[in-house]
Protein backbone atom coordinates (compact mmCIF):
# COMPACT_ATOMS: atom_id res chain seq x y z
CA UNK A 1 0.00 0.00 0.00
CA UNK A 2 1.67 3.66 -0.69
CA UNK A 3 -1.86 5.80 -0.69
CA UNK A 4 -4.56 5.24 2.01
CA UNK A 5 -7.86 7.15 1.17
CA UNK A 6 -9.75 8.80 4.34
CA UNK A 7 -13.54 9.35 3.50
CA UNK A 8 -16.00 11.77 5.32
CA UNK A 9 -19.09 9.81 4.69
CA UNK A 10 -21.85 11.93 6.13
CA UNK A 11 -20.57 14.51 4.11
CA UNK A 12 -20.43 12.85 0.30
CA UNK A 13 -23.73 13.35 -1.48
CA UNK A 14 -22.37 10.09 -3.50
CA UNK A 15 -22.08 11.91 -6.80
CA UNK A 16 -19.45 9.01 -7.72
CA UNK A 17 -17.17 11.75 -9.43
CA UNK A 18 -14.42 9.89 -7.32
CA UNK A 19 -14.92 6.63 -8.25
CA UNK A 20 -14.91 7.45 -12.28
CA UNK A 21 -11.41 9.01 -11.52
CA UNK A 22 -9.56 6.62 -9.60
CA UNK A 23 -7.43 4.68 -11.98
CA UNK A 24 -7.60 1.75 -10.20
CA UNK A 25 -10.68 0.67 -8.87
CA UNK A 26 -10.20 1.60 -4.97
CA UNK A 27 -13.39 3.17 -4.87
CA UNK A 28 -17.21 2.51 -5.11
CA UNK A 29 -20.84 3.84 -3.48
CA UNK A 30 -21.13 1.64 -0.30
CA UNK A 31 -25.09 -0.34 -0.08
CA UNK A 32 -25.26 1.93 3.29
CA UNK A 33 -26.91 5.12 3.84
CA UNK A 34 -25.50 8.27 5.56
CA UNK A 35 -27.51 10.88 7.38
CA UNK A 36 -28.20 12.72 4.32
CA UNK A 37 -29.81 9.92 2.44
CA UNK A 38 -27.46 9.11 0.06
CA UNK A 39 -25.17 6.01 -0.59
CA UNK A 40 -21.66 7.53 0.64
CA UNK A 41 -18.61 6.26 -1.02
CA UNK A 42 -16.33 3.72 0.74
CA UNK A 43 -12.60 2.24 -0.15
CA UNK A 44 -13.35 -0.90 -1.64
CA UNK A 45 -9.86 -2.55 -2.40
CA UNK A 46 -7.22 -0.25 -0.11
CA UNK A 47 -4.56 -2.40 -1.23
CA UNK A 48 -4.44 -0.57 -4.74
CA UNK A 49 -4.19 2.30 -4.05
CA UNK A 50 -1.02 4.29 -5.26
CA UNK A 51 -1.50 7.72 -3.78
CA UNK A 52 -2.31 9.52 -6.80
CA UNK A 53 -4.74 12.25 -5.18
CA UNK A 54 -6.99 12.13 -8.26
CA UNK A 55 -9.91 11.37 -6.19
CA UNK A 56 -9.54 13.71 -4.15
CA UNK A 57 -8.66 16.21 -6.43
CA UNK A 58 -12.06 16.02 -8.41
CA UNK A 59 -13.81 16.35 -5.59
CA UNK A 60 -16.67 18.80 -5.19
CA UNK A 61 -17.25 18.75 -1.45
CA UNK A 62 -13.35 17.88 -0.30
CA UNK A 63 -14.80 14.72 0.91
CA UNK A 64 -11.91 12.47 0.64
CA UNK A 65 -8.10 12.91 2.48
CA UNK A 66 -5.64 10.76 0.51
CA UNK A 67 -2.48 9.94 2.76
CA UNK A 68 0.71 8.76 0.87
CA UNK A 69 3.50 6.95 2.04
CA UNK A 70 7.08 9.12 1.44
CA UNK A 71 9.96 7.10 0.56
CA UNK A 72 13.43 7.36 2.95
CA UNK A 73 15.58 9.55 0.95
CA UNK A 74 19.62 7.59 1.55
């Protein structure tokens, strides 16, 4: 794993703009409901995920807080 994805899930409205982004397939709209009535979105396979920040970068609502792993510099 070198990215982790964070999600605030009572504040996505689920417009999925994340999950069309991501590159490779971390994402999806969970079969839950938040608060707000919508189907949040949730990390479905954490293990791919690179870092990239294009999820979070298309989002409208700054939903999402990618966390990437630095390299030690020698």
């Amino acid at each position: 794993m070198r990215g982790q994805v964070l999600v605030n899930e009572e504040r996505c409205k689920a417009c999925s703009l994340c999950v069309t982004a991501c590159p490779h397939e971390v994402l999806r709209l969970s079969k839950s409901i938040n608060s707000r009535g919508y189907h949040p979105v949730e990390v479905y396979q954490p293990e791919k995920c690179t870092g990239c920040t294009l999820c979070g970068v298309i989002c409208p609502d700054l939903v999402l807080t990618i966390k990437r792993e630095i390299p030690e510099r020698k």
